[in-house]
N, C-alpha and C. Protein backbone atom coordinates (compact mmCIF):
# COMPACT_ATOMS: atom_id res chain seq x y z
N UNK A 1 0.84 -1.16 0.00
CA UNK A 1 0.00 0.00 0.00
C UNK A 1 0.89 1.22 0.00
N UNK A 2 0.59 1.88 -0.72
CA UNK A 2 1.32 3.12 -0.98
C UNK A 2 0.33 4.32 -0.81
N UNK A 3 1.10 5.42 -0.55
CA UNK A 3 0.37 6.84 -0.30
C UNK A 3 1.05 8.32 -0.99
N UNK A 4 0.67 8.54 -1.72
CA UNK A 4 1.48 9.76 -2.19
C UNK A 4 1.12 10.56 -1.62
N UNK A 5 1.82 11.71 -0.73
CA UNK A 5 1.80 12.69 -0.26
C UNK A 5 1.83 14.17 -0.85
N UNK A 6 2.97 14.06 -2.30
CA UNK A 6 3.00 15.48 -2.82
C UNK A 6 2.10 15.51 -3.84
N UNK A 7 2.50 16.38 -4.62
CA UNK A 7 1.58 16.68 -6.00
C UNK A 7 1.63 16.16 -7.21
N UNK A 8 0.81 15.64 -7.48
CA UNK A 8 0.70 14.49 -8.55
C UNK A 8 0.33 15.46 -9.67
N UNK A 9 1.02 15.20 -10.54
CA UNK A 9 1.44 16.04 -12.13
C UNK A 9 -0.08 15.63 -12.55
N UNK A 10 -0.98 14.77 -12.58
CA UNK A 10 -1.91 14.59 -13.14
C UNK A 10 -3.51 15.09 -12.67
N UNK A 11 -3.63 15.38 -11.61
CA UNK A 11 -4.62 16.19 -11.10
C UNK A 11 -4.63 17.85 -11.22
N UNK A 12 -3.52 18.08 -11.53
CA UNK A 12 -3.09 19.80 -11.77
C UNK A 12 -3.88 20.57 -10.94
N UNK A 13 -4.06 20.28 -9.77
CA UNK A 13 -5.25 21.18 -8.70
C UNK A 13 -6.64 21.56 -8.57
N UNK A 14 -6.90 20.65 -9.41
CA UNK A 14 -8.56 20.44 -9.64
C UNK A 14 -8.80 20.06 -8.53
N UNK A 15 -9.95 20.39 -7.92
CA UNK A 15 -10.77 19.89 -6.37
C UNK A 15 -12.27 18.95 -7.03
N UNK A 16 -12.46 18.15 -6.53
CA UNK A 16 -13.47 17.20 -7.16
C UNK A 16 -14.82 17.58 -6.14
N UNK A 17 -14.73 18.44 -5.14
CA UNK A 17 -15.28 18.31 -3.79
C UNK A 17 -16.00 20.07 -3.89
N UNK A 18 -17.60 19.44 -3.76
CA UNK A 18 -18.21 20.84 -3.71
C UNK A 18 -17.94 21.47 -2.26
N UNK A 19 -17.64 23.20 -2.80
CA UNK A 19 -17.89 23.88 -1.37
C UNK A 19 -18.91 24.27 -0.55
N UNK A 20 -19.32 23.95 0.29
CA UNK A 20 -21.07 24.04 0.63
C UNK A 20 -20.21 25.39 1.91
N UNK A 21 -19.44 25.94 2.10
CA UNK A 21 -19.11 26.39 3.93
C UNK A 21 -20.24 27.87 2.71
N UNK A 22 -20.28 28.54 2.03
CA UNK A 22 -21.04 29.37 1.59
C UNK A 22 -22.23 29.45 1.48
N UNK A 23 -23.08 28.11 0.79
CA UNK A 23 -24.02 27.92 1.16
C UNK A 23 -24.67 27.45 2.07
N UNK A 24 -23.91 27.15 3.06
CA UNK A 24 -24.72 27.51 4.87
C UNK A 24 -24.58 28.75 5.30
N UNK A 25 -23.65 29.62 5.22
CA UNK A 25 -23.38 30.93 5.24
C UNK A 25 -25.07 31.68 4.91
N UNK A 26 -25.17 31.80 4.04
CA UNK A 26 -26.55 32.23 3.28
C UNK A 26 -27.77 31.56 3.81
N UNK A 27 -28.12 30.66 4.01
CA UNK A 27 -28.65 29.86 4.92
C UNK A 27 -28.63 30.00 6.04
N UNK A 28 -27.77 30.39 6.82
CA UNK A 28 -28.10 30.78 8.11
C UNK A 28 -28.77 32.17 8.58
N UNK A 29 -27.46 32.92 7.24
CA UNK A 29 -28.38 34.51 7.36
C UNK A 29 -29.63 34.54 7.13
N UNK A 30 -30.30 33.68 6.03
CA UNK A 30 -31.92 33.33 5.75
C UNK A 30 -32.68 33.15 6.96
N UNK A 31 -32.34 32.11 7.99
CA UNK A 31 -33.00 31.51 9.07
C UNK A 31 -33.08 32.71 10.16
N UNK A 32 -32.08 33.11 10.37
CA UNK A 32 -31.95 34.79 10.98
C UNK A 32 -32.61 35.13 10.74
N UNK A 33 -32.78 35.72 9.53
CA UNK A 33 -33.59 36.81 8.55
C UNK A 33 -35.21 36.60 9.67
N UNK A 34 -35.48 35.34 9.00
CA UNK A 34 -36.53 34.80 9.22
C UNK A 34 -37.30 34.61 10.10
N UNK A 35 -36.42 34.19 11.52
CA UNK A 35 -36.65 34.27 12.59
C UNK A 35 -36.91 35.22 13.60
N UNK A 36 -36.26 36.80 12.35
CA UNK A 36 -36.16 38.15 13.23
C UNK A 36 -37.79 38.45 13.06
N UNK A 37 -37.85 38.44 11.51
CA UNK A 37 -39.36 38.79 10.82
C UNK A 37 -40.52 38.48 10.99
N UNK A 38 -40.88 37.15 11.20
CA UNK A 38 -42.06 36.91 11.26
C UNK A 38 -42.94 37.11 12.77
N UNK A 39 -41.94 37.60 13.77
CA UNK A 39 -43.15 38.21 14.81
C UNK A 39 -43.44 39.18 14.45
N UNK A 40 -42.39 40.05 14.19
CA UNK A 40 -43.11 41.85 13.51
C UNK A 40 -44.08 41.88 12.19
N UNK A 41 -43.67 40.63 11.83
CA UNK A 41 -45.13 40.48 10.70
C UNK A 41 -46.30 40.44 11.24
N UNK A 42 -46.40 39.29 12.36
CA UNK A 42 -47.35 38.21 12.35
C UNK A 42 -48.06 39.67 13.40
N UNK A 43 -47.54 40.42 14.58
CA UNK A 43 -47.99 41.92 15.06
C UNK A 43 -48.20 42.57 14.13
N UNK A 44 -48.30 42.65 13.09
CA UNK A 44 -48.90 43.86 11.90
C UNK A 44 -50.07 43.30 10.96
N UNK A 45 -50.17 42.30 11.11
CA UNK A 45 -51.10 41.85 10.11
C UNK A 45 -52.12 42.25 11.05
N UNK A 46 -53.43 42.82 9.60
CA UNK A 46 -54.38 42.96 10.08
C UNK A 46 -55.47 42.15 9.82
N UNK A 47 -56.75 42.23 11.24
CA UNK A 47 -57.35 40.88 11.37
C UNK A 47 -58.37 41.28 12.09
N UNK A 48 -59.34 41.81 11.14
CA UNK A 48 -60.41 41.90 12.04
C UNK A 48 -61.67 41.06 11.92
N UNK A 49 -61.52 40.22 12.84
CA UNK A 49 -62.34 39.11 13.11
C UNK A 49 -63.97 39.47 13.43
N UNK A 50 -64.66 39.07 12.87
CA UNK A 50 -66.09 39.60 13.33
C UNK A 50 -66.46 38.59 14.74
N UNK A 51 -67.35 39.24 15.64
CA UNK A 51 -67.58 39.44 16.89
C UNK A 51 -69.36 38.62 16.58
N UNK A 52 -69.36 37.47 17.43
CA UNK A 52 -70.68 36.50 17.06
C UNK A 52 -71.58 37.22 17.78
N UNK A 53 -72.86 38.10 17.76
CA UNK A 53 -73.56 38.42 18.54
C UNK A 53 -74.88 37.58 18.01
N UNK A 54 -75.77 37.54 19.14
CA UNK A 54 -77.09 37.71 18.76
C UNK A 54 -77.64 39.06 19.07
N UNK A 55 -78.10 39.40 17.95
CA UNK A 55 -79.29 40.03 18.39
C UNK A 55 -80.83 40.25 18.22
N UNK A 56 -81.57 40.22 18.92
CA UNK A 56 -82.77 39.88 18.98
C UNK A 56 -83.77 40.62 17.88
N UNK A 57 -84.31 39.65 17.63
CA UNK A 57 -85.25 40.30 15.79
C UNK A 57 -86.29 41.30 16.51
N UNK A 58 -86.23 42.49 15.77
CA UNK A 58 -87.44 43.61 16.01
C UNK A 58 -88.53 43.19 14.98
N UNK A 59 -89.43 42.74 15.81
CA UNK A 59 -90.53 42.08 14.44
C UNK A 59 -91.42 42.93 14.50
N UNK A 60 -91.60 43.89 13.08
CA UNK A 60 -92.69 44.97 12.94
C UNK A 60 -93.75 44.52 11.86
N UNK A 61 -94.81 44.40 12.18
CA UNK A 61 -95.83 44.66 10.95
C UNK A 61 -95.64 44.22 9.65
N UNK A 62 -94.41 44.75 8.76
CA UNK A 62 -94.01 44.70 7.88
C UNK A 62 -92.68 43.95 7.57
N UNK A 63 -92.10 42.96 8.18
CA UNK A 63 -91.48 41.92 8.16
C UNK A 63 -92.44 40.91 7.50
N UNK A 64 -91.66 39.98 6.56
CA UNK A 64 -92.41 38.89 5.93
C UNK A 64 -90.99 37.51 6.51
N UNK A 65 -91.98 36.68 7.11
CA UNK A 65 -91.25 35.60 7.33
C UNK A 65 -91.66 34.20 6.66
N UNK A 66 -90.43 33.78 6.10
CA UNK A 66 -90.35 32.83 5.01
C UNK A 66 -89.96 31.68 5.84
N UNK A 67 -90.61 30.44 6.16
CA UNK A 67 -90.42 29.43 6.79
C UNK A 67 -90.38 28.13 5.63
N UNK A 68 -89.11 27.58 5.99
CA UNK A 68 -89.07 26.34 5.11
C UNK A 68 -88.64 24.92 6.11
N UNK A 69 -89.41 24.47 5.88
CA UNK A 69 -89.81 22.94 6.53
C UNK A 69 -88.72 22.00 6.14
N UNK A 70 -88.53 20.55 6.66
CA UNK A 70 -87.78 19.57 6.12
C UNK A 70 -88.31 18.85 4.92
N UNK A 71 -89.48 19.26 4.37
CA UNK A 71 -89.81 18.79 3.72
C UNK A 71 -89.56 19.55 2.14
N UNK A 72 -89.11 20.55 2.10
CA UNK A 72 -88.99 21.89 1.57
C UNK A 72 -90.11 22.67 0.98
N UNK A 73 -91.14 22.24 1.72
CA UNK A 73 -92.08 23.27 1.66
C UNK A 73 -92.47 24.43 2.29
N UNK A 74 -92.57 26.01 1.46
CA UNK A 74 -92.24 27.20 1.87
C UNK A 74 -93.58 27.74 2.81
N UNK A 75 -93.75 28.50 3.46
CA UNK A 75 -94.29 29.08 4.27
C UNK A 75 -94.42 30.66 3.58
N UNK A 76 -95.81 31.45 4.06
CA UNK A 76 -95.24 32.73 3.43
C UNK A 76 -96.08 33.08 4.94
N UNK A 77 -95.48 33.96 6.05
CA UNK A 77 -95.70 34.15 7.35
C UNK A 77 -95.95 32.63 7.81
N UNK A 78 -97.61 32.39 8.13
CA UNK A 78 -98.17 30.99 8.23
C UNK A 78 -98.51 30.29 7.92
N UNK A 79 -98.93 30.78 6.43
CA UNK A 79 -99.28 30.52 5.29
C UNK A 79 -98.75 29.16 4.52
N UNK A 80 -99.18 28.06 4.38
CA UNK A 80 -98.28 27.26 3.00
C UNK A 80 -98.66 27.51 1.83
N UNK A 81 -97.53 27.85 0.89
CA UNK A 81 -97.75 28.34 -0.43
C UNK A 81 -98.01 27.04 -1.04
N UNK A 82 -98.80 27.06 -2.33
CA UNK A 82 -99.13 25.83 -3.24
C UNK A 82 -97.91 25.60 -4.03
N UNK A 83 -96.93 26.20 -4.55
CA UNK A 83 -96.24 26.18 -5.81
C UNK A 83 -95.13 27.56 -5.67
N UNK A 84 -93.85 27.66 -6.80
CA UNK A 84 -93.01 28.02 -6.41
C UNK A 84 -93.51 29.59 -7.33
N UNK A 85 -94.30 29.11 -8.30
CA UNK A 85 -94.40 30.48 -9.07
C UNK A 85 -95.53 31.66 -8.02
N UNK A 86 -96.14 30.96 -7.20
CA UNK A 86 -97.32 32.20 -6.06
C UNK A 86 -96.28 32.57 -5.52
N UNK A 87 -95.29 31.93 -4.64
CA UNK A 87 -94.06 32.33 -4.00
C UNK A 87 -93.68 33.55 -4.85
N UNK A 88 -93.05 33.20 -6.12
CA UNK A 88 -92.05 34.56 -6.62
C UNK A 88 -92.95 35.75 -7.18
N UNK A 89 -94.43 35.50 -7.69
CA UNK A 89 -95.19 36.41 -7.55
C UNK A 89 -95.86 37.41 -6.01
N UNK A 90 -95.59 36.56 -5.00
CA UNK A 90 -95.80 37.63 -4.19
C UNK A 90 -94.29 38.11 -3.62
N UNK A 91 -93.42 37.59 -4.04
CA UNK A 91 -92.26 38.23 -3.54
C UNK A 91 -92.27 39.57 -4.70
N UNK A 92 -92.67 39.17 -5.84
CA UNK A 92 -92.51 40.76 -6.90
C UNK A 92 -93.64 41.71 -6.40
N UNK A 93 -94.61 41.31 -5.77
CA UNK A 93 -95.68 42.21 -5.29
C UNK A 93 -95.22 42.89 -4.15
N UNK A 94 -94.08 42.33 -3.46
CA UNK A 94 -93.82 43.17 -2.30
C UNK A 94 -92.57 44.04 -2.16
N UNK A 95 -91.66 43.50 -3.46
CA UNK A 95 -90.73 44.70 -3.71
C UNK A 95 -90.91 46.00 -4.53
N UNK A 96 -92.42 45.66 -5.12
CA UNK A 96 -92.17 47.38 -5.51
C UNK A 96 -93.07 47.73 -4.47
N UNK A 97 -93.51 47.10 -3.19
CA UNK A 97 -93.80 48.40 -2.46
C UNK A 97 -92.77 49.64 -1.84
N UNK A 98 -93.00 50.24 -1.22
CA UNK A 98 -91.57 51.72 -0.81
C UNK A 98 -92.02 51.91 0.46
N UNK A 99 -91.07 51.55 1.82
CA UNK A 99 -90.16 51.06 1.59
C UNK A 99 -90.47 49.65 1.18
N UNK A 100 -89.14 48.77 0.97
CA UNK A 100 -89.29 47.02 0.66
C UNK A 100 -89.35 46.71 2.25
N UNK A 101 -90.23 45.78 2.66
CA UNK A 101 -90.05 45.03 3.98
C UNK A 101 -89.16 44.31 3.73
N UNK A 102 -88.73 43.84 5.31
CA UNK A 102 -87.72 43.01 5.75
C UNK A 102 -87.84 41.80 5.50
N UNK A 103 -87.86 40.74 4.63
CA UNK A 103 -88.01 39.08 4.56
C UNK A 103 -86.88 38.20 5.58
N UNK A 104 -87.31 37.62 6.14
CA UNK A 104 -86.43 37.09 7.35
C UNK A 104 -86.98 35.04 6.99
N UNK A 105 -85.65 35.07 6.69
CA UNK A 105 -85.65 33.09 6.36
C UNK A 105 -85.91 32.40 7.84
N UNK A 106 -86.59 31.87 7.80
CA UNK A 106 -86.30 30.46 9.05
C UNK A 106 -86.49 29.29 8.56
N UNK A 107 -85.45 28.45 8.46
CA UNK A 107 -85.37 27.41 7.84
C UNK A 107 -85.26 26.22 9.16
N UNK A 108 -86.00 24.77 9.06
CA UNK A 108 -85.76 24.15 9.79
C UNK A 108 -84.04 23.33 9.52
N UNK A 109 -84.01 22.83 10.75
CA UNK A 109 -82.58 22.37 10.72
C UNK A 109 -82.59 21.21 9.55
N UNK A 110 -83.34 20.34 9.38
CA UNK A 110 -83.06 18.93 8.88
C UNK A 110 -83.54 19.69 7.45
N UNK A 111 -83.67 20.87 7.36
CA UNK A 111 -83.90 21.40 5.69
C UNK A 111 -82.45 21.08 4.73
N UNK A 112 -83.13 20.99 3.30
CA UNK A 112 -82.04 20.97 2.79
C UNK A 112 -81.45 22.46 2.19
N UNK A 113 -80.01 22.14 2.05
CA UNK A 113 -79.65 23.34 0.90
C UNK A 113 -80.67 24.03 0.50
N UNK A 114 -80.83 23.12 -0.84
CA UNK A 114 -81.12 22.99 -2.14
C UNK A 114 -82.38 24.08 -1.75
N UNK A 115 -83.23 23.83 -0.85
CA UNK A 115 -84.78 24.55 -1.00
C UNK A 115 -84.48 25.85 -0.50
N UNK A 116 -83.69 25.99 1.01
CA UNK A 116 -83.18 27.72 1.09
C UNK A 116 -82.29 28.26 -0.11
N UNK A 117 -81.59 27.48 -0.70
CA UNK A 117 -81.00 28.23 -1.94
C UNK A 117 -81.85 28.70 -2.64
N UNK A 118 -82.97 28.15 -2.90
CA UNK A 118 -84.09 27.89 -4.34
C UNK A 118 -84.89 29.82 -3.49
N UNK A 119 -84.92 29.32 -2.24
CA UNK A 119 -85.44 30.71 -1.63
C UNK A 119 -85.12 32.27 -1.86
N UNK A 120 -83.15 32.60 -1.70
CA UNK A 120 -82.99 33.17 -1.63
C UNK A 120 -82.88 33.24 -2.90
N UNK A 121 -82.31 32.50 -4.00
CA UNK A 121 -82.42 33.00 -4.80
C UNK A 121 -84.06 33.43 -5.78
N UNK A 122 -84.86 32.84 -5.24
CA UNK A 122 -86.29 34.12 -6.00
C UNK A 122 -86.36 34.99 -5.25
N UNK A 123 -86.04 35.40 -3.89
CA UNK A 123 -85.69 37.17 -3.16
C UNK A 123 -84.92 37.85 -3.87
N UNK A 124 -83.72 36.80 -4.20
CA UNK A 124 -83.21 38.11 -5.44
C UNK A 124 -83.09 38.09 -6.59
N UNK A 125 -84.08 37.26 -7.09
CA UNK A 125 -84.61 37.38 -8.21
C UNK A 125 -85.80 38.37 -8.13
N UNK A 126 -86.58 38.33 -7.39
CA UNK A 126 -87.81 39.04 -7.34
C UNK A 126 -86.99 40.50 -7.10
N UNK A 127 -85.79 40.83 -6.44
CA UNK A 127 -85.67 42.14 -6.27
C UNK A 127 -85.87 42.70 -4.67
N UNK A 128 -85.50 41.54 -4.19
CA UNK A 128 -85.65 42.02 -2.86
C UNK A 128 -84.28 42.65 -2.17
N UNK A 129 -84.05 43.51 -1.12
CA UNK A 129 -82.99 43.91 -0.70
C UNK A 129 -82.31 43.12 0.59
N UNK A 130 -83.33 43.32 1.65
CA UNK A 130 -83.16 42.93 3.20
C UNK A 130 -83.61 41.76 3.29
N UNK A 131 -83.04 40.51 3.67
CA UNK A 131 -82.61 39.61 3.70
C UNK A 131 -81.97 39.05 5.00
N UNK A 132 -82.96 38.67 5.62
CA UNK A 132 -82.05 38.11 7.14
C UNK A 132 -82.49 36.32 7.23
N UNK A 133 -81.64 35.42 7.93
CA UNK A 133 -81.88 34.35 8.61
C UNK A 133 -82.43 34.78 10.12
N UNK A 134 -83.26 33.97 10.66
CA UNK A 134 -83.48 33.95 11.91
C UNK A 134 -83.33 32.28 12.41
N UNK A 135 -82.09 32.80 13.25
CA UNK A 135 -81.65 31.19 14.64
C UNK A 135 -82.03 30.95 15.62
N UNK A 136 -81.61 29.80 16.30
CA UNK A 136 -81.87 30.37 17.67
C UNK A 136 -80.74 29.64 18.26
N UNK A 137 -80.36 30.56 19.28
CA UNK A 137 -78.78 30.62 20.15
C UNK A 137 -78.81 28.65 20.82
N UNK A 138 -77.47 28.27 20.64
CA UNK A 138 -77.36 26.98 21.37
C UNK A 138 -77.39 27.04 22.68
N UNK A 139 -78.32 26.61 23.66
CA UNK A 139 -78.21 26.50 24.76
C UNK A 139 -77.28 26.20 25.63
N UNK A 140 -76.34 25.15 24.84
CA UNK A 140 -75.40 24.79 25.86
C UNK A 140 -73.67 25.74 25.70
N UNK A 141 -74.17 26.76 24.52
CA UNK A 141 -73.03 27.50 24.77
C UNK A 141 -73.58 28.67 24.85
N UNK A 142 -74.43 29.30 25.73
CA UNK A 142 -74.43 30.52 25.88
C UNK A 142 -73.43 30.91 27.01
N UNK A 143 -73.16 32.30 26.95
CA UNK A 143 -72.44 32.58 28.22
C UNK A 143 -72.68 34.15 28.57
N UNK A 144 -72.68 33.84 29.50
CA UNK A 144 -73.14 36.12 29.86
C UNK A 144 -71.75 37.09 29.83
N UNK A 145 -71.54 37.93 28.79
CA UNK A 145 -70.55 38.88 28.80
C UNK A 145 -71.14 39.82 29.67
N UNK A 146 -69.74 40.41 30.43
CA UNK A 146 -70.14 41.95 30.69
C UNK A 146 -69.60 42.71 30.09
């Protein structure tokens, strides 16, 4: 076994061996970088989260409440409508009054999509503006703010 120690005429100082000590260099300054930045980001971003309230429906006179069943049949106050075209005809009868009343959805839970979609969209098809759901708060998570 032999070992040459000096310089071999045939390699002429070529290095076969990548230098990485630079690219950790850069890499570390990155992780720095990085590590300085993202709290002063993550403190500047803005985020304004909406705030869950209830608040309680003012029911006047002129509120129309649209009740849809599990069955998806519509309600017009207490009313059951026969068909979808009396529905969008009295929804056009009540937007050109001035002002437009308030139409307020209550949909049962086991309702589907498909029939509150079918709803809102003839409110705005018919041209209606005001547009509310009415819920009711979960019992087991209420809690009293002060």
């Amino acid at each position: 076994m032999a070992m040459s120690v000096g310089k071999d005429d045939s390699d002429e100082g070529s290095i076969s061996d990548i230098n990485t000590t630079p690219l950790v260099d850069v890499m570390l300054v990155l992780l720095i970088i990085f590590l300085i930045t993202v709290p002063v980001i993550k403190n500047f971003a803005v985020s304004d989260i909406p705030k869950a309230m209830n608040i309680p429906t003012q029911t006047k006179p002129e509120n129309i409440t649209i009740q849809v069943d599990k069955g998806g049949r519509i309600y017009w106050n207490t009313g059951l409508l026969p068909d979808r075209q009396v529905f969008f005809q009295k929804i056009v009868g009540e937007a050109r009054k001035s002002p437009q009343p308030e139409f307020h959805i209550r949909a049962d839970k086991e309702a589907r999509w498909e029939s509150i979609g079918r709803v809102i969209f003839n409110l705005q098809r018919g041209g209606i503006v005001k547009v509310g759901f009415i819920t009711e708060p979960d019992p087991t998570q209420l809690r009293v703010t002060r």
